[in-house]
Protein backbone atom coordinates (compact mmCIF):
# COMPACT_ATOMS: atom_id res chain seq x y z
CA UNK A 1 -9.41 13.60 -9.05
CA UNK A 2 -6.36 15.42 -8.59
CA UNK A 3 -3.36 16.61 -11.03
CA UNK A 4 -0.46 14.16 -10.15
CA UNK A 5 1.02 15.35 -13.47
CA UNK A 6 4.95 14.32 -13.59
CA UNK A 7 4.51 12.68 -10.27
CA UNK A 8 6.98 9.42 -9.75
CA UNK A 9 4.93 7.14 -7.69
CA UNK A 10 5.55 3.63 -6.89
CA UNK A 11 2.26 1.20 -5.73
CA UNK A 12 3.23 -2.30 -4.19
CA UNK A 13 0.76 -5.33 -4.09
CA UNK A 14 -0.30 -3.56 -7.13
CA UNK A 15 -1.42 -6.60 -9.44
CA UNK A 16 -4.93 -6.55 -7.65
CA UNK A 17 -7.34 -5.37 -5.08
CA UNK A 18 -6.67 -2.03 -3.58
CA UNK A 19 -3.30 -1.93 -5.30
CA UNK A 20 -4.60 -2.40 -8.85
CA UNK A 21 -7.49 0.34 -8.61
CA UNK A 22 -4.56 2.80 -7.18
CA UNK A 23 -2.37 2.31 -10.22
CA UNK A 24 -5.30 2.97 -12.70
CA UNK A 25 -6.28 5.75 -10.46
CA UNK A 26 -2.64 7.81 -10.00
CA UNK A 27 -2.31 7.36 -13.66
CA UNK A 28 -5.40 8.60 -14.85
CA UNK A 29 -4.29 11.91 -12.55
CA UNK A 30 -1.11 12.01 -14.94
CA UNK A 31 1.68 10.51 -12.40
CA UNK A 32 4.59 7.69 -13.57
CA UNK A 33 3.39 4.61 -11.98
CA UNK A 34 5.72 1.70 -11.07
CA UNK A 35 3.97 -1.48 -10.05
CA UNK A 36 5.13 -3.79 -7.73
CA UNK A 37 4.24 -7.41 -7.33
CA UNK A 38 4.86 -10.75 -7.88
CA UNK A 39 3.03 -11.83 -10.79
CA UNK A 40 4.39 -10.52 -14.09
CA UNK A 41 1.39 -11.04 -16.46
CA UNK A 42 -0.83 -9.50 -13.97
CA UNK A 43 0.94 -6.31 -13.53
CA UNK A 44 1.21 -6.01 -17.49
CA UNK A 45 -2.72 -6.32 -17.38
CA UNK A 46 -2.72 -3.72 -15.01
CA UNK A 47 -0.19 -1.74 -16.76
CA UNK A 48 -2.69 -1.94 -20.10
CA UNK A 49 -5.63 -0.53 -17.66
CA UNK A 50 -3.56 2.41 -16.48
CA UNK A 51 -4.04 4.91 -19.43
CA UNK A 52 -2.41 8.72 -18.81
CA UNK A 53 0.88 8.63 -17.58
CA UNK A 54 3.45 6.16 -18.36
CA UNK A 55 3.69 3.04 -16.49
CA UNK A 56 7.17 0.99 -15.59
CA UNK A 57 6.30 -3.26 -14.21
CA UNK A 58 8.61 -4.30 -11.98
CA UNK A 59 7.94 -7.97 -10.82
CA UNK A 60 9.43 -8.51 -7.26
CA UNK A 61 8.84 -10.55 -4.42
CA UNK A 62 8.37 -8.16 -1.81
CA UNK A 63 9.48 -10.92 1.32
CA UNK A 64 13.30 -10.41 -0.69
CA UNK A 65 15.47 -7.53 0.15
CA UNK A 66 17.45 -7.77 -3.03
CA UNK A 67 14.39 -7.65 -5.59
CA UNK A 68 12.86 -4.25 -3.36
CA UNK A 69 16.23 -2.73 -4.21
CA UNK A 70 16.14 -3.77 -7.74
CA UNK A 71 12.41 -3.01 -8.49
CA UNK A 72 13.73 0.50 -7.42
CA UNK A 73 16.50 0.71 -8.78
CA UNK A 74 14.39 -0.30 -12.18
CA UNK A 75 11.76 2.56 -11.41
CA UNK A 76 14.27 5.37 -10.74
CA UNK A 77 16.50 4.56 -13.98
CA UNK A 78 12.63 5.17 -16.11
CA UNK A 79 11.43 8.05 -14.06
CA UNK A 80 13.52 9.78 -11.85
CA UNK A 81 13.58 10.28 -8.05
CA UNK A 82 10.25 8.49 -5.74
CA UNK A 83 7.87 11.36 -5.12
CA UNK A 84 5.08 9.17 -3.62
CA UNK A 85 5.28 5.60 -2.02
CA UNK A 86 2.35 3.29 -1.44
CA UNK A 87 3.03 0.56 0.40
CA UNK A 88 0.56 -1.66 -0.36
CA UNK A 89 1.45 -5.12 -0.59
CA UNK A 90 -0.27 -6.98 2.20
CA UNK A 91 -1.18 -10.85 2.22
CA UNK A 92 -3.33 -12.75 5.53
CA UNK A 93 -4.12 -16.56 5.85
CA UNK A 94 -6.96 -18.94 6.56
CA UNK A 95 -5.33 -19.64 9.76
CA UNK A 96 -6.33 -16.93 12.31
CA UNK A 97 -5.84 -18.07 15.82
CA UNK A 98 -2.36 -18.19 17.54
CA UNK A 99 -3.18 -21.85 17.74
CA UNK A 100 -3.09 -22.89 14.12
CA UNK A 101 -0.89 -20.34 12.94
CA UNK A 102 2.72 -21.87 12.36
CA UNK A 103 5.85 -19.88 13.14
CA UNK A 104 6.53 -19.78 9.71
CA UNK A 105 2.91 -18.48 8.58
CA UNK A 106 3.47 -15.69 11.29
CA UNK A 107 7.30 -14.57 9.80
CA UNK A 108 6.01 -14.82 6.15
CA UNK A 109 2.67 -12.18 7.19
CA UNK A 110 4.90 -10.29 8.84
CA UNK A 111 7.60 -9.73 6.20
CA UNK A 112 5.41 -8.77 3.49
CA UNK A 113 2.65 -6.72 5.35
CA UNK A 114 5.25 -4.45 7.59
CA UNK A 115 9.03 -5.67 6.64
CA UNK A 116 8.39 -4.72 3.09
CA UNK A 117 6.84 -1.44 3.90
CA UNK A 118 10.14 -0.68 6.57
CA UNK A 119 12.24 -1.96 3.14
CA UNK A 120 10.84 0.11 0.60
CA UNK A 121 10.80 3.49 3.37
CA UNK A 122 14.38 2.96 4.41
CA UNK A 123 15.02 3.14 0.55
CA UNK A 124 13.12 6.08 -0.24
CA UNK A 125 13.64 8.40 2.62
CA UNK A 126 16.94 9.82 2.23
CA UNK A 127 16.15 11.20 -1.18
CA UNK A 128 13.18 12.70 -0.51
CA UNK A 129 14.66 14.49 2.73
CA UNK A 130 17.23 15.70 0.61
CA UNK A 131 14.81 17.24 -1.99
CA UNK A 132 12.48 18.84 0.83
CA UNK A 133 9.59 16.99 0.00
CA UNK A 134 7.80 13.35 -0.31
CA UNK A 135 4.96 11.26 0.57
CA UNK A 136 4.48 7.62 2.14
CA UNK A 137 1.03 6.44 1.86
CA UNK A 138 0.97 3.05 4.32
CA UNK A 139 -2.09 0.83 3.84
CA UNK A 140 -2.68 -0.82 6.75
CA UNK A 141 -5.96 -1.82 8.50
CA UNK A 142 -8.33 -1.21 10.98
CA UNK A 143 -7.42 -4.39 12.43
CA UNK A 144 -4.48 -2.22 13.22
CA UNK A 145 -6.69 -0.02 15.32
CA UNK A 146 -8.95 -3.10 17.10
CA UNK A 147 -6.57 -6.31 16.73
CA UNK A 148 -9.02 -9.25 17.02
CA UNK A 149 -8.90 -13.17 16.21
CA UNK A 150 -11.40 -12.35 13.09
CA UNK A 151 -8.40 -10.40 11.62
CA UNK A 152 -6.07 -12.86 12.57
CA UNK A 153 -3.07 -12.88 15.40
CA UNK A 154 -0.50 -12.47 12.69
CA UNK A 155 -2.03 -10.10 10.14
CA UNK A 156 -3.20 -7.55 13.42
CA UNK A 157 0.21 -7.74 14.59
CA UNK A 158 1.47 -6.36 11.35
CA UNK A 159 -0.98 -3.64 11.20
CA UNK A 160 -0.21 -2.35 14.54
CA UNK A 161 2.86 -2.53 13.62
CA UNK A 162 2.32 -0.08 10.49
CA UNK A 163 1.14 2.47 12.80
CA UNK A 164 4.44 2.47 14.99
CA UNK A 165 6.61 2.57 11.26
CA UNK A 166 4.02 5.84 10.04
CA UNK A 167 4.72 7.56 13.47
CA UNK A 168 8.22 6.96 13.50
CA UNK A 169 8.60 8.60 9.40
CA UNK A 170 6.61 11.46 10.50
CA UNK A 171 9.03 11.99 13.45
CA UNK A 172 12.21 11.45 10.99
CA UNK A 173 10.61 13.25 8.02
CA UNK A 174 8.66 15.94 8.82
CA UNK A 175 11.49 18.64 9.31
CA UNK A 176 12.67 17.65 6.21
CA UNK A 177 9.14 18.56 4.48
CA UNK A 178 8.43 14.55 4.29
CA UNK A 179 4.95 13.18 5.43
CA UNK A 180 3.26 9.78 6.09
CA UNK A 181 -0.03 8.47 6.36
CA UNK A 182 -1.53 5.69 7.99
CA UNK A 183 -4.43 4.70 5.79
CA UNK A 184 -6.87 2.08 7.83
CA UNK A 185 -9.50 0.84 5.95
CA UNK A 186 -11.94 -1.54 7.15
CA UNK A 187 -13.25 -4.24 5.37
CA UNK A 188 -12.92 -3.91 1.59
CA UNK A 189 -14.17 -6.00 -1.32
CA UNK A 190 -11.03 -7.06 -2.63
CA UNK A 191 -9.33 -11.28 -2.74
CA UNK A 192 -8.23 -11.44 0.85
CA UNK A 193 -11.48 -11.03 1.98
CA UNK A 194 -12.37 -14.34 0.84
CA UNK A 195 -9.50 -15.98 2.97
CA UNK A 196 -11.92 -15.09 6.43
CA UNK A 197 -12.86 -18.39 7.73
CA UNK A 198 -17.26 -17.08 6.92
CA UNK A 199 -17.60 -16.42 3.05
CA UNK A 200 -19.60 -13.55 1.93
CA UNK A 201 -22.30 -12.93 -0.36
CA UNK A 202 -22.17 -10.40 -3.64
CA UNK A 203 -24.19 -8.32 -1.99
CA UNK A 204 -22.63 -8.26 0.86
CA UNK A 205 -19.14 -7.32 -0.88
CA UNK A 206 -20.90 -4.61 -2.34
CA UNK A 207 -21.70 -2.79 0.75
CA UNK A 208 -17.83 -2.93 1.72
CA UNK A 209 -15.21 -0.56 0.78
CA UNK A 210 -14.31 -0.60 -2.79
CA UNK A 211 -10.90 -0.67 -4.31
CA UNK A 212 -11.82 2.49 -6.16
CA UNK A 213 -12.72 3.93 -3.11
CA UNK A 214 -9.21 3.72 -1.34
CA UNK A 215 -7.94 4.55 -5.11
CA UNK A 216 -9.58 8.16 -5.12
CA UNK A 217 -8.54 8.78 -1.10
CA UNK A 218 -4.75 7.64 -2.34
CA UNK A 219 -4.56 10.32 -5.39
CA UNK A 220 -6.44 12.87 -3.17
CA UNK A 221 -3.45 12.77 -0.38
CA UNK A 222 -1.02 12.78 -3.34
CA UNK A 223 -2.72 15.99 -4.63
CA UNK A 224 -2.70 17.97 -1.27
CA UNK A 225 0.30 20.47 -0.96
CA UNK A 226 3.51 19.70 0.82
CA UNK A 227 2.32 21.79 3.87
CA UNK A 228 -0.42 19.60 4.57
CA UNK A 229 0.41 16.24 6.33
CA UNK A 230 -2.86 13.92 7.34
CA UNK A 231 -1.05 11.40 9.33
CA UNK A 232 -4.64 8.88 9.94
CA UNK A 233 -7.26 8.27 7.49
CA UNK A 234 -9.30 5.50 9.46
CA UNK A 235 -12.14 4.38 6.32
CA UNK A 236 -15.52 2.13 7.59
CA UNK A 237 -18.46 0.99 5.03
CA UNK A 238 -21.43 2.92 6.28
CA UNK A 239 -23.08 -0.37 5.90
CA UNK A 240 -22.28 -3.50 7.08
């Protein structure tokens, strides 16, 4: 793992899945973690898990405007100016198909998968091209990549739509020493798998891309020097 000593870094969607093992993970390197999610008691659980640096909970609905600015507002009174964003947070349905998706299913997918993540940037941005340096770390998919019906018409759409908000930082941010990176994993053992229509086996989750997996990959891009910019990660299980 790498040294993310006196690192600010903020993780949404980080109650669980890939979120939750990125928390434990950036603070075990040494960083100030702020978590970012709903649930109160289950960031504090997380919060208890993530030993080495300090560790800030800051409940917010990420579909609301006001409670991104005040999550941030929260983590940048405890720690300082955002050196790393992970935008995380990311949500999908039972209902895949453009058919039984409702117009309100679609809005609500596509305000906390990509509207959040545009939210949180637009926040974050100015102060880190003003300092010369920062990092975005977007968690999308590779449903982003290969949009399909499996993945879902709303939750693809998002996705690709992750890709076109990474490009666009890298364009706005790079002269000012700020990077982004599109991470795309594929499928991962983590709760939203269980919302595909075909449930899958233990075994079968195992040979899928762990949370601690995407965890190590996030504190390794945080570690790299500010000269280095890997825009894509695209992550498959060698098994499947």
């Amino acid at each position: 793992m790498g040294d993310l000593s006196g690192k600010t870094i903020i993780v949404t969607g980080a109650s669980s899945g890939f979120g939750e093992a990125i928390a434990i993970a950036c603070a075990e390197a040494g960083a100030n973690l702020s978590l970012v999610a709903r649930t109160k008691d289950a960031l504090e659980a997380v919060a208890a898990e993530a030993r080495g640096g300090k560790t800030l909970v800051c409940p917010a609905d990420v579909s609301d405007d006001a409670q991104i600015y005040a999550a941030l507002e929260k983590a940048r009174a405890a720690f300082g100016p955002v050196d790393v964003l992970v935008n995380n947070a990311g949500t999908n349905i039972t209902e895949r198909s453009i058919t039984d998706t409702t117009a309100e299913q679609w809005r609500q997918l596509l305000e906390v998968n990509l509207s959040s993540a545009f939210v949180f940037t637009k926040a974050v941005l100015p102060e880190m091209k003003a300092r010369g340096d920062g990092l975005i770390v977007n968690i999308a998919s590779r449903a982003g990549m290969f949009p399909s019906l499996l993945a879902g018409v709303g939750y693809s759409t998002s996705k690709i739509g992750m890709e076109a908000l990474n490009t666009v930082t890298n364009e706005e941010g790079n002269p000012f020493g700020v990077r982004a990176c599109l991470f795309n994993p594929g499928a991962g053992n983590t709760p939203i798998i269980d919302r595909r229509p075909v449930k899958f086996s233990q075994e079968a989750k195992m040979k899928m891309i762990q949370p601690e997996d995407i965890a190590a990959t996030v504190v390794f891009l945080a570690s790299l020097p500010p000269r280095v910019n890997i825009d894509l990660i695209s992550m498959m299980p060698t098994k499947s």
